[in-house]
C-alpha atoms as a PDB file:
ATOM      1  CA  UNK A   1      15.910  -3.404 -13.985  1.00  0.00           C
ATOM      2  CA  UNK A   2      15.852  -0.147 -12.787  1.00  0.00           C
ATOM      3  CA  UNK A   3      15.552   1.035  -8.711  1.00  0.00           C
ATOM      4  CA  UNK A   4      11.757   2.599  -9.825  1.00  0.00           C
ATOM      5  CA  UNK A   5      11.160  -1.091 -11.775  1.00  0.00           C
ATOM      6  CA  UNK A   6      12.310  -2.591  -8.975  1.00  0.00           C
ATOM      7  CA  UNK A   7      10.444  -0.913  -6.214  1.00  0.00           C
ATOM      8  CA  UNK A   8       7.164  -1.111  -8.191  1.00  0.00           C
ATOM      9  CA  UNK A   9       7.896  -4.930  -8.723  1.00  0.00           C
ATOM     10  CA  UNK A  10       8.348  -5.055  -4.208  1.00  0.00           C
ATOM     11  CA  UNK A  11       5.216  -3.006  -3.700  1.00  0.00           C
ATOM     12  CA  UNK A  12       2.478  -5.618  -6.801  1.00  0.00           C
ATOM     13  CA  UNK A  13       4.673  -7.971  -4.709  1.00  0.00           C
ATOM     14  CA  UNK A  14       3.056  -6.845  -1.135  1.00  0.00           C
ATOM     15  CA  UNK A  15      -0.434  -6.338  -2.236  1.00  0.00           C
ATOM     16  CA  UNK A  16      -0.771  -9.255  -4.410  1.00  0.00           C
ATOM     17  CA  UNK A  17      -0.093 -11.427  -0.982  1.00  0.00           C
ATOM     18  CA  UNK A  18      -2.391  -9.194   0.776  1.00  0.00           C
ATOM     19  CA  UNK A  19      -5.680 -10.220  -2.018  1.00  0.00           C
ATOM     20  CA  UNK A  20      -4.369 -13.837  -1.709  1.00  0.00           C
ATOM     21  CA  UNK A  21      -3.918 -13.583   2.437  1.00  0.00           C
ATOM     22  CA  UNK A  22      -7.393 -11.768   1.961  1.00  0.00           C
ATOM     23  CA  UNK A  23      -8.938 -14.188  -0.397  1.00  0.00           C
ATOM     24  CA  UNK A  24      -8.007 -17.775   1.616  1.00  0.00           C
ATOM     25  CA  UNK A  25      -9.652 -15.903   4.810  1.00  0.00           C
ATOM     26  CA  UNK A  26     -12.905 -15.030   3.059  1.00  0.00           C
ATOM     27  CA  UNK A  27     -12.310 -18.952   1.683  1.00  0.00           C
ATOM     28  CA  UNK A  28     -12.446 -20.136   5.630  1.00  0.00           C
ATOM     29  CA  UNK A  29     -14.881 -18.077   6.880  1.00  0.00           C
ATOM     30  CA  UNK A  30     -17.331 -19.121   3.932  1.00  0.00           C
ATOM     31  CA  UNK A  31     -16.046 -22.972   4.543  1.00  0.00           C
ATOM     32  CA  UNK A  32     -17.019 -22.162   8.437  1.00  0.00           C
ATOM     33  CA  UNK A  33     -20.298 -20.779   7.581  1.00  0.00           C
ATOM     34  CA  UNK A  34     -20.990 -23.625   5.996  1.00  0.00           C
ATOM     35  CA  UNK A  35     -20.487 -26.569   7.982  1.00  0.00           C
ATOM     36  CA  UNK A  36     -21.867 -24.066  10.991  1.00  0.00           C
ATOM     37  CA  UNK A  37     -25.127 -24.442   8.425  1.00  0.00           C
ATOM     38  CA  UNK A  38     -25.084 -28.127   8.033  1.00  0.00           C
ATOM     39  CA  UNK A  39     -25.151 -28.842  12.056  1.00  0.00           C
ATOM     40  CA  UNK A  40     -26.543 -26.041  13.054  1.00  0.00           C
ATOM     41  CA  UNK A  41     -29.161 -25.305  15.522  1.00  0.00           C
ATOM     42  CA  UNK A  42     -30.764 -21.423  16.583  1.00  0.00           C
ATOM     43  CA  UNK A  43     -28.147 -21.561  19.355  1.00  0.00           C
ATOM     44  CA  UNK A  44     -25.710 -21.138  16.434  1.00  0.00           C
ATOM     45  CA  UNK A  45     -26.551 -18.019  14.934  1.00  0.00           C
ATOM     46  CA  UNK A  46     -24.755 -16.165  17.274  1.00  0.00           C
ATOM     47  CA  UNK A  47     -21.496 -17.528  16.258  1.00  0.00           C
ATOM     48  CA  UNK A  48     -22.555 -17.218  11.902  1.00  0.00           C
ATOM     49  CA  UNK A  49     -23.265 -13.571  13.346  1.00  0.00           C
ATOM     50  CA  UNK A  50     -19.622 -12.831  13.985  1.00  0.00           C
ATOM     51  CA  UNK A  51     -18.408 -15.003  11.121  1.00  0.00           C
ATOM     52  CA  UNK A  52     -20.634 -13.133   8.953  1.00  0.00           C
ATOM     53  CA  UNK A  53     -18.890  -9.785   9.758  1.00  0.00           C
ATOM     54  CA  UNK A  54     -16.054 -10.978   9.422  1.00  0.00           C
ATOM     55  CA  UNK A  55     -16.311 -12.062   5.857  1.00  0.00           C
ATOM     56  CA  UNK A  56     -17.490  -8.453   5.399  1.00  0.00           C
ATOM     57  CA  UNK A  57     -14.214  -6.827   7.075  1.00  0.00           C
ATOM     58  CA  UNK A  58     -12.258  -9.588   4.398  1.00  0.00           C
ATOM     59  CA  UNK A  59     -14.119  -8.317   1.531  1.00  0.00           C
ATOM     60  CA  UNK A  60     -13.730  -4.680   2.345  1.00  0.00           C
ATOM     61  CA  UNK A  61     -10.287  -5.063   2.867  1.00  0.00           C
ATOM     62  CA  UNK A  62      -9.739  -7.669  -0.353  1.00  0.00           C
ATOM     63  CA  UNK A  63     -11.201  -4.218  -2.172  1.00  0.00           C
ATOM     64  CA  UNK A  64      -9.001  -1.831  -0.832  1.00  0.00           C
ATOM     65  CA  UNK A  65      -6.255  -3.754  -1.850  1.00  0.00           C
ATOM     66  CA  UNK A  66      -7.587  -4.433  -5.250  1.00  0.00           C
ATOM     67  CA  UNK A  67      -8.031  -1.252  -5.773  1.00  0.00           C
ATOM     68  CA  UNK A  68      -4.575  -0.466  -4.546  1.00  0.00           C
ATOM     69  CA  UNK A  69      -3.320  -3.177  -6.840  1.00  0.00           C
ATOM     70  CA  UNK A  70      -5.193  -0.514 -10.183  1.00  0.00           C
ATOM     71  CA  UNK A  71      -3.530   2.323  -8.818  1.00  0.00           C
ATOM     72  CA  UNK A  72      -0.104   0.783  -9.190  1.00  0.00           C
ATOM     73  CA  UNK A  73      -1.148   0.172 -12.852  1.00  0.00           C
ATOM     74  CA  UNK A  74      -0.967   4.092 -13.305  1.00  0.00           C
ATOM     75  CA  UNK A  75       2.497   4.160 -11.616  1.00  0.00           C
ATOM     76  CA  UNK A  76       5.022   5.247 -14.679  1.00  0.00           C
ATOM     77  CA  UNK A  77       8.687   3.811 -14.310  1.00  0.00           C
ATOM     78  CA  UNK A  78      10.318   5.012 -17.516  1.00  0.00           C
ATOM     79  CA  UNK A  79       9.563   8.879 -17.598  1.00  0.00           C
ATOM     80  CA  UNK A  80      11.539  11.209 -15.471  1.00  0.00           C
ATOM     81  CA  UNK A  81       9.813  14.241 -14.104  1.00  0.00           C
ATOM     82  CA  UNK A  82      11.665  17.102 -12.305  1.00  0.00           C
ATOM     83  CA  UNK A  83       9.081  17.671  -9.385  1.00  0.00           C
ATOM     84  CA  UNK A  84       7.601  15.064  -7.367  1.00  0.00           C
ATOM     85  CA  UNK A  85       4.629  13.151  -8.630  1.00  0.00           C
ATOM     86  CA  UNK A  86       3.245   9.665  -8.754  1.00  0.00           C
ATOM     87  CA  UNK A  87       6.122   6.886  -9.053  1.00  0.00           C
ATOM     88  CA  UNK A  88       8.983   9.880  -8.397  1.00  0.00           C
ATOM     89  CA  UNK A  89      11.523   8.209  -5.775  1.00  0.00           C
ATOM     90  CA  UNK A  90      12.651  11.830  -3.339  1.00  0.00           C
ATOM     91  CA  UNK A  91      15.868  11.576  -1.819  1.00  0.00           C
ATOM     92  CA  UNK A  92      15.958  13.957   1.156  1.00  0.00           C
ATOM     93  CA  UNK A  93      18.464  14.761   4.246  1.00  0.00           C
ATOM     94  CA  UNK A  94      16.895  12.600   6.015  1.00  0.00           C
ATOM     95  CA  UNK A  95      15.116   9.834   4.212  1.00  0.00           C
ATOM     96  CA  UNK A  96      14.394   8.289   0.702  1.00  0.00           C
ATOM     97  CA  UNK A  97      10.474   8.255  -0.418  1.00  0.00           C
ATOM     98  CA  UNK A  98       8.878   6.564  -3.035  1.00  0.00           C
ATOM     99  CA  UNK A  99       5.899   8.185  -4.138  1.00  0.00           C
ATOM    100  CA  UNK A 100       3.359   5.146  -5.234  1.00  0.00           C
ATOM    101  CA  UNK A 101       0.903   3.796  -2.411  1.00  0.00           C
ATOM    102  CA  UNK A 102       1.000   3.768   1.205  1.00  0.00           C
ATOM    103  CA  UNK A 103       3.556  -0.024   1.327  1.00  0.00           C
ATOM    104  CA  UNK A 104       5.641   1.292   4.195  1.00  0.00           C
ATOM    105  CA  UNK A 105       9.149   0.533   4.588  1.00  0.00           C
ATOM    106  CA  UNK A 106      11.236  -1.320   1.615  1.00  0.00           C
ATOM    107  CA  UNK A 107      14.939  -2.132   1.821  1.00  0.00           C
ATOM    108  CA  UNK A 108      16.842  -2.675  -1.928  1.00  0.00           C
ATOM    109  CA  UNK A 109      20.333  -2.352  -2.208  1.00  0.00           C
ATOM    110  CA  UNK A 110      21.330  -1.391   1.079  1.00  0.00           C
ATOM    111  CA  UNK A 111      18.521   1.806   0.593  1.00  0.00           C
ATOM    112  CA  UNK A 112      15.649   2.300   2.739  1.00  0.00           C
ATOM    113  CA  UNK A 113      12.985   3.446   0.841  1.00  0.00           C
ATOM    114  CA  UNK A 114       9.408   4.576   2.400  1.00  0.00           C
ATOM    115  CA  UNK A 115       6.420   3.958  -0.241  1.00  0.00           C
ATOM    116  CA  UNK A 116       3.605   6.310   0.329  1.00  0.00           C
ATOM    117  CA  UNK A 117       0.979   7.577  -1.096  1.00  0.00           C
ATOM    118  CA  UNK A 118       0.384  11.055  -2.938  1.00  0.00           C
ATOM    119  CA  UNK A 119      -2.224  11.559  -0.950  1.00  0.00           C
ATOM    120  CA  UNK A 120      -0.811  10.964   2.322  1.00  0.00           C
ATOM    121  CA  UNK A 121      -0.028  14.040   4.836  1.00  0.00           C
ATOM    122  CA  UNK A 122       3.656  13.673   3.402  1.00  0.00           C
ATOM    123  CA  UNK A 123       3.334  13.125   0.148  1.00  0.00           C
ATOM    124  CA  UNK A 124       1.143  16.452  -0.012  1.00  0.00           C
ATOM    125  CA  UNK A 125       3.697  18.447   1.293  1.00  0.00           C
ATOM    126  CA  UNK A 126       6.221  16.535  -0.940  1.00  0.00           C
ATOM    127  CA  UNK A 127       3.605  17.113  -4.492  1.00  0.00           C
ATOM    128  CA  UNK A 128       5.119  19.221  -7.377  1.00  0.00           C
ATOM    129  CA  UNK A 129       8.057  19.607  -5.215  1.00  0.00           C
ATOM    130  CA  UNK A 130      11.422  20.282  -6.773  1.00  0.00           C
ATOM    131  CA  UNK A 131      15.268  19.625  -5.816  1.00  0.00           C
ATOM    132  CA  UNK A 132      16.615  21.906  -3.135  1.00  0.00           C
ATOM    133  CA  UNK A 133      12.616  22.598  -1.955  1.00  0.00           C
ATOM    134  CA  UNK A 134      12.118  22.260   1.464  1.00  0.00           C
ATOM    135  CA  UNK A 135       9.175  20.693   4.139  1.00  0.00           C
ATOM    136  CA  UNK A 136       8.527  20.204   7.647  1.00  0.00           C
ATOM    137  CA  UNK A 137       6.889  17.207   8.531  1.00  0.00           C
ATOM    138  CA  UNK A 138       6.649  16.023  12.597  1.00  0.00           C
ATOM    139  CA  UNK A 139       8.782  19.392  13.614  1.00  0.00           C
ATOM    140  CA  UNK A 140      11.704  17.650  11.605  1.00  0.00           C
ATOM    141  CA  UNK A 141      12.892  19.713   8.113  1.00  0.00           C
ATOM    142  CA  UNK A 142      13.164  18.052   5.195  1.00  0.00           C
ATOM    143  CA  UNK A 143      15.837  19.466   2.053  1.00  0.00           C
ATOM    144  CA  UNK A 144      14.719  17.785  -1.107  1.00  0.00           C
ATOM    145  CA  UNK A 145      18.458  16.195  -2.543  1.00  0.00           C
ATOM    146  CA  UNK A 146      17.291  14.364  -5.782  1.00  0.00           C
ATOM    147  CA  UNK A 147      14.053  13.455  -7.386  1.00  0.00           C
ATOM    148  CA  UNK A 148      14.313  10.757  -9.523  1.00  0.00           C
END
């Protein structure tokens, strides 16, 4: 498997726990809505209030990271691209970025990689960039070393 296969396979990893952590919460919050139904009294509502919202924030969240989870789908491992573009891993001076979705930090093979998004304030500066290209990015300089 290659280091792109690889890192693709650690970020579906991360946001397919995130729908299932996502998914068993809106589970217990319906479960508590529930049984708050069967014994419940006016006095109640203010607690089905907050429970309700909650299972709102769950399902807004389980959609962002469903839709996460499609974007991924468009992420190409086996095509190599000389400039920097969705699923490109950018070695620079200073750190190693893999262009897919905003994951954060993944170690593999003794590599730190940062997955982030193209649309993120550093992977804009980082778009259609080639080898040698440079970018400033929190008044620290970054010299593009490979693009993979």
């Amino acid at each position: 498997m290659t280091i792109k296969q690889q890192l693709l396979q650690i970020c579906n990893t991360r946001v397919d726990k995130r729908i299932n952590d996502y998914k068993e919460e809106i589970n217990l919050i319906k479960e508590s809505i529930e049984s708050n139904d069967k014994g419940s009294s006016e006095e109640d509502d203010s607690g089905n209030g907050k429970l309700l919202n909650d299972l709102e924030k769950n399902m807004a969240h389980l959609n962002d990271a469903q839709q996460t989870k499609s974007h991924l789908q468009l992420v190409k491992t086996n095509i190599a691209f000389n400039d920097v573009v969705l699923g490109s891993i950018v070695k620079t001076n200073q750190r190693n970025f893999y262009i897919s979705t905003s994951i954060g930090e993944i170690i593999l093979d003794n590599q730190t990689y940062f997955a982030i998004s193209l649309n993120s304030p550093i992977g804009q500066l980082l778009k259609n960039k080639t080898v040698n290209e440079q970018f400033e990015f929190n008044q620290t300089r970054y010299v593009i070393t490979e693009v993979i």
